[in-house]
Protein backbone atom coordinates (compact mmCIF):
# COMPACT_ATOMS: atom_id res chain seq x y z
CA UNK A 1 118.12 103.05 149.83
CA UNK A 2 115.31 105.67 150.87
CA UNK A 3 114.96 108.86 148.35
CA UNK A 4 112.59 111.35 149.32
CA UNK A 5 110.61 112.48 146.73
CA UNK A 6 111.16 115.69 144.79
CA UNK A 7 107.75 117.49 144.10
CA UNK A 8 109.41 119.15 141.23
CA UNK A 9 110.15 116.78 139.56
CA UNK A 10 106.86 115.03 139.94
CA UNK A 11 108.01 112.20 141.82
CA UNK A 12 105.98 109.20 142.52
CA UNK A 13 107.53 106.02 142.57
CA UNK A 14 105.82 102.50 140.98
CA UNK A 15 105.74 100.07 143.91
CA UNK A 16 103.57 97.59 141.86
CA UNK A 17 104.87 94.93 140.52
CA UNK A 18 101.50 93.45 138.60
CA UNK A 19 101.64 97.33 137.47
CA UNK A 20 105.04 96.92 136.07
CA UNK A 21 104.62 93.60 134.45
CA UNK A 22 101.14 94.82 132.45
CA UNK A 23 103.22 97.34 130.79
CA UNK A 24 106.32 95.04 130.46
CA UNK A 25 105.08 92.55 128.44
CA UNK A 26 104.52 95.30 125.67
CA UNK A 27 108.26 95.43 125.82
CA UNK A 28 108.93 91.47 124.34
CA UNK A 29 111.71 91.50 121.76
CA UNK A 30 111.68 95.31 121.00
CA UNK A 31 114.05 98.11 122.00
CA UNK A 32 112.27 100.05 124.56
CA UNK A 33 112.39 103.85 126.03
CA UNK A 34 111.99 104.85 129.12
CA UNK A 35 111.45 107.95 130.78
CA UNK A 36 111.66 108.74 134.13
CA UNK A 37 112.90 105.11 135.83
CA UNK A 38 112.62 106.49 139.12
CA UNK A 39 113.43 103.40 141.48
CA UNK A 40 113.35 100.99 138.53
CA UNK A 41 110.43 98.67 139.18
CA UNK A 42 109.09 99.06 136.10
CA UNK A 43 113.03 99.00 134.14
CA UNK A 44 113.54 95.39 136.35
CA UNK A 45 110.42 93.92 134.05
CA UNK A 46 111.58 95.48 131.12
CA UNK A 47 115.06 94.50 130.91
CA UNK A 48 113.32 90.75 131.29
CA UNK A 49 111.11 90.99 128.34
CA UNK A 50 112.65 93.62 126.06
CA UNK A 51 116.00 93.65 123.75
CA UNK A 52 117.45 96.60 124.81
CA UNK A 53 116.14 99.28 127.29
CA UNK A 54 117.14 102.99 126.78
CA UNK A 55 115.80 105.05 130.42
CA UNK A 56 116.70 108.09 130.86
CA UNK A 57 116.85 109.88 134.62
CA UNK A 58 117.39 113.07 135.01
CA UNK A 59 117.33 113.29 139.02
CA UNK A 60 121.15 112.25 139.99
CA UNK A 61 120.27 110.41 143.02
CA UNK A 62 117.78 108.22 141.48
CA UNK A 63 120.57 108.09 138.24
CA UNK A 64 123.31 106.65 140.51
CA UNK A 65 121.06 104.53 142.62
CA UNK A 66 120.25 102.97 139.38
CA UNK A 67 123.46 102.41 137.86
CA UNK A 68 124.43 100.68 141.14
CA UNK A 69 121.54 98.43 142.05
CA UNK A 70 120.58 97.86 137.81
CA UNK A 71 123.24 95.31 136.16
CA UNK A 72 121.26 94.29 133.38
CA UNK A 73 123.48 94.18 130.02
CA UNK A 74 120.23 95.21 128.05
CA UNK A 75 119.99 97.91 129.89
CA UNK A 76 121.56 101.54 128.84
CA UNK A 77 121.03 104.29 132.06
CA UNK A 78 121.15 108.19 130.53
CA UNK A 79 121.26 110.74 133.24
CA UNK A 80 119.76 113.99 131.82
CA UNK A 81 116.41 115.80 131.05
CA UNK A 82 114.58 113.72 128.77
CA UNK A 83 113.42 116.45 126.47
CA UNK A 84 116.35 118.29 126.49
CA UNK A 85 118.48 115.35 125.02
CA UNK A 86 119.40 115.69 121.29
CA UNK A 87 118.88 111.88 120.03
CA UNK A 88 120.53 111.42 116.68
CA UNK A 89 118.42 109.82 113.87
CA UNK A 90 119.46 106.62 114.23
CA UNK A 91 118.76 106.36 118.25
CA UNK A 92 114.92 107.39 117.68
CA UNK A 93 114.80 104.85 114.35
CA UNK A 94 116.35 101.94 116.52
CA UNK A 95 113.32 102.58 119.08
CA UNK A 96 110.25 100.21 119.05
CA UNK A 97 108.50 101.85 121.28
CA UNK A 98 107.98 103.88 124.69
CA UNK A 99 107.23 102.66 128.04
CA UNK A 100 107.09 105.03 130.91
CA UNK A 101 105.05 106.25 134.09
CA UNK A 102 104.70 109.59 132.83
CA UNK A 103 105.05 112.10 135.71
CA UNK A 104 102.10 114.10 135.70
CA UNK A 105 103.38 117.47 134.90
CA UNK A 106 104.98 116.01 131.49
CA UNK A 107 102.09 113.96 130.17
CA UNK A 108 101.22 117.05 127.44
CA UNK A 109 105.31 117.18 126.38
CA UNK A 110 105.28 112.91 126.26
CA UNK A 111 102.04 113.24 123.78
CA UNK A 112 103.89 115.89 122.15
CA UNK A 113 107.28 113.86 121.80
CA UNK A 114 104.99 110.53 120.45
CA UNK A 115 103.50 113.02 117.67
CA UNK A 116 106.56 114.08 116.60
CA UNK A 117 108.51 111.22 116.54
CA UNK A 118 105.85 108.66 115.39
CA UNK A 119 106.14 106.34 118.11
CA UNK A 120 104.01 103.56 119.55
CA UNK A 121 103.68 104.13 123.65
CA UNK A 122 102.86 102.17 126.79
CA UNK A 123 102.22 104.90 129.21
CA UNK A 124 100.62 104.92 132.68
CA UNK A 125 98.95 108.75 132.82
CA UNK A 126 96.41 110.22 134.91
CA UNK A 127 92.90 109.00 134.43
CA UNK A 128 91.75 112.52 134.27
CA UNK A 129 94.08 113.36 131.40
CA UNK A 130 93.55 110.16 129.97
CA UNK A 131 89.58 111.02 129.37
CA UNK A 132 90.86 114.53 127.77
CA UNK A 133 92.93 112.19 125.30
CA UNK A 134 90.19 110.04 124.07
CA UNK A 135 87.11 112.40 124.44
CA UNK A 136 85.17 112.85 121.71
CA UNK A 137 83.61 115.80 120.24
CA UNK A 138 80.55 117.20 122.25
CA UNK A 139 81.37 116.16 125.37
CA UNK A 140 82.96 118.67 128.16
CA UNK A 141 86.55 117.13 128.37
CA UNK A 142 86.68 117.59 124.50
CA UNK A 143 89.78 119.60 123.89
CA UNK A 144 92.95 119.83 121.24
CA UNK A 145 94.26 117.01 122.93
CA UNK A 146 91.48 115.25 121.63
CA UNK A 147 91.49 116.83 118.16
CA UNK A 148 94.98 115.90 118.34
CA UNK A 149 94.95 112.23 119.56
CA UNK A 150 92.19 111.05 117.74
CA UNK A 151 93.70 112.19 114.39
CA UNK A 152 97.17 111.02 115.29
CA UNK A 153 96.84 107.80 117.33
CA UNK A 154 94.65 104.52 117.95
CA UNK A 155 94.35 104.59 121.92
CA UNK A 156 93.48 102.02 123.71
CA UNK A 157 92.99 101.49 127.38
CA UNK A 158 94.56 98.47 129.15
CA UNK A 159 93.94 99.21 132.93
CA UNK A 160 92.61 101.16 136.02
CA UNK A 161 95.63 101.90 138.24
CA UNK A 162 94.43 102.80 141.45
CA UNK A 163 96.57 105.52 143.21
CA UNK A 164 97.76 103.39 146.06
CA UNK A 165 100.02 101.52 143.41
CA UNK A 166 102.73 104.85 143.70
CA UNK A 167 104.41 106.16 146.50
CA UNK A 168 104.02 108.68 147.58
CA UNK A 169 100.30 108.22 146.81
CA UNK A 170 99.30 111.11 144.50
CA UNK A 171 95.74 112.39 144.56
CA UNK A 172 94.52 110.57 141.80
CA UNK A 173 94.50 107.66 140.34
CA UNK A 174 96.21 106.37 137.00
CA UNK A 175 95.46 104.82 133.17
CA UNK A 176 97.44 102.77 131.43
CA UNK A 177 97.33 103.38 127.94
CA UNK A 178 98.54 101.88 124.53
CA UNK A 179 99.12 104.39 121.71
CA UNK A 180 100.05 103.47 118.68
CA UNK A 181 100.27 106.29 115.72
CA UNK A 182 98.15 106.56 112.61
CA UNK A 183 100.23 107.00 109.09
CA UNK A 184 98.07 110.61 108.77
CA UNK A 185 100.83 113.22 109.35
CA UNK A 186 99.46 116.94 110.22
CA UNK A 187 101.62 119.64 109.48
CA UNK A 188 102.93 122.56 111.99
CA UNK A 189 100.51 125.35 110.06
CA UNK A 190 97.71 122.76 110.43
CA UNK A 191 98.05 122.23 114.35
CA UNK A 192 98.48 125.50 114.85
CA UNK A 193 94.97 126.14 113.45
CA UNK A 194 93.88 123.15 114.80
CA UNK A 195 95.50 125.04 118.58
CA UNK A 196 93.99 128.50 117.42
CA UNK A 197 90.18 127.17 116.73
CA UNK A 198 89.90 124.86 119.74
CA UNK A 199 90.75 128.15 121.96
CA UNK A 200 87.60 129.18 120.80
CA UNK A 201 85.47 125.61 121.09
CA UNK A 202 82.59 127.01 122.54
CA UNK A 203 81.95 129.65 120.08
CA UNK A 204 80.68 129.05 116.22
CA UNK A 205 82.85 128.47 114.33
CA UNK A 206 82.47 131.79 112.47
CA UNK A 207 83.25 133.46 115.49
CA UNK A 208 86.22 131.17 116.17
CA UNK A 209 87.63 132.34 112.79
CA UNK A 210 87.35 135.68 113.26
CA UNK A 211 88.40 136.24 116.70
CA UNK A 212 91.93 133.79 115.56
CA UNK A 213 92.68 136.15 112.54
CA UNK A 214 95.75 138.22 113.78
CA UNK A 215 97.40 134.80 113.90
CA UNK A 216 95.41 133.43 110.51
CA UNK A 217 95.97 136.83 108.76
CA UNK A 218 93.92 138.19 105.67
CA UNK A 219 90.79 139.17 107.04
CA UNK A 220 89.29 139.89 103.71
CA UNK A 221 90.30 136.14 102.62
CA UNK A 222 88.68 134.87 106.12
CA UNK A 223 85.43 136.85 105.33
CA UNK A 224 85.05 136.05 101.68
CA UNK A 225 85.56 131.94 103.28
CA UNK A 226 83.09 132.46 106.02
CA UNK A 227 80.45 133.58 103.34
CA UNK A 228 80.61 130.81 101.40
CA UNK A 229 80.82 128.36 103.78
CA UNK A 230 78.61 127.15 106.67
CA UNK A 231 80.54 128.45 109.63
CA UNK A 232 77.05 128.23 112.31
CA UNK A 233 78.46 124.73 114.14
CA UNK A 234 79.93 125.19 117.16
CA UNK A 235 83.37 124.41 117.06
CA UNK A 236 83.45 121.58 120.08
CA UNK A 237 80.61 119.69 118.16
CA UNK A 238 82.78 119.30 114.74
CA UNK A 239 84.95 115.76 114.83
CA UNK A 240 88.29 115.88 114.53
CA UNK A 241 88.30 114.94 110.84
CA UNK A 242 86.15 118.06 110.00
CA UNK A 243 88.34 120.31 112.26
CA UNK A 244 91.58 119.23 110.00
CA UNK A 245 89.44 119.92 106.96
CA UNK A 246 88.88 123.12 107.81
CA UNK A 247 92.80 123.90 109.03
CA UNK A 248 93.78 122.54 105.77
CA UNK A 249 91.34 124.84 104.05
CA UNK A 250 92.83 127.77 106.19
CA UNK A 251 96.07 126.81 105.78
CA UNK A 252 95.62 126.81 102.35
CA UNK A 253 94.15 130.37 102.49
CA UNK A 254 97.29 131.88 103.62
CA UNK A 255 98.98 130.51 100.95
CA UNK A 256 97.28 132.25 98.16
């Protein structure tokens, strides 16, 4: 059957099958998610390695397409928006761990979703935003993604996918990527320092303090900190580790 693709939804469909099978054989013996099937190339390899597969579809079409051509009794088909679904407790703790061709336009939520959820990942993402992920600090594609990869995860990089492996064949080409999360757990006040100071990366980080305090609040407190403290490096120069330090430091400040 021939879909045609739905930009909004940031359709491209695997047609690889040595694509599919790299990122498979992360499945063996575990319970796997997917999101985003699509055509299920990549669900076909995993139902052949993995215990159970979980994908979820949102796109009808593709969702009944999928139920019809898919008869795999390790495989469970969920037709709704990935991030909208509310997974009880013990769906997320029976998970192993994701495997997905992340559309494009969701790579940021999917990183987001990992973080909170503490879950190991195979994901194929765009090269580009896979060198955002795992840049590190003085570089120009250092960012909070990196801040918040490099404290959260271990990354590594299996394999170039070149862009002809989709269809239709998106502008770039792809990474896949394993992620697996560190046991350091950052808190919501934390990141959203973390969020508020990397806004300001290319200023000191004196300046980056004082230009986020309506959000940090207590501009005396911020001051008084900023005196006795050596606030001249710029902020996109610090590592990640010193960048929690210091959230945890203004964190802390707010407290008081």
């Amino acid at each position: 059957m021939k879909f045609e693709s739905r930009k909004r939804l940031g359709q491209n469909f695997l047609i690889s099958e040595a694509v599919a099978r790299a990122e498979a054989v992360h499945a063996s013996g575990k319970a796997v998610l997917e999101i985003g099937p699509g055509k299920g190339m990549l669900t076909k390899e995993l139902c052949r390695y993995a215990k159970k597969v979980i994908a979820v579809e949102k796109d009808q079409r593709l969702y009944a397409f999928l139920r019809s051509t898919l008869q795999m009794k390790n495989l469970e088909l969920i037709n709704a928006d990935f991030f909208a679904v509310q997974w009880p407790a013990h769906v997320i703790n029976s998970i192993d761990i994701v495997i997905a061709n992340i559309p494009y336009n969701l790579s940021s939520r999917t990183i987001s979703w990992l973080f909170t959820n503490n879950k190991s990942a195979v994901l194929c993402l765009q090269k580009e935003f896979v060198e955002h992920m795992t840049a590190p600090e003085g570089t120009r594609n250092y960012s909070r993604l990196s801040v918040m990869c490099a404290l959260s995860f271990n990354i590594i990089e299996i394999m170039h996918v070149p862009r002809s492996s989709f269809n239709p064949v998106p502008k770039v080409d792809s990474t896949i990527v394993l992620i697996k999360p560190k046991k350091l757990r950052i808190s919501a006040d934390e990141y959203n320092i973390i969020n508020l100071l990397m806004q300001h990366k290319k200023k000191t980080l004196r300046n980056a303090i004082i230009d986020s305090a309506p959000e940090l609040g207590d501009t005396r407190r911020l001051q008084d900190y900023i005196a006795k403290n050596d606030c001249s490096e710029r902020v996109f120069k610090m590592t990640p580790d010193e960048i929690l330090e210091i959230s945890r430091n203004l964190e802390a400040l707010q407290k008081l």
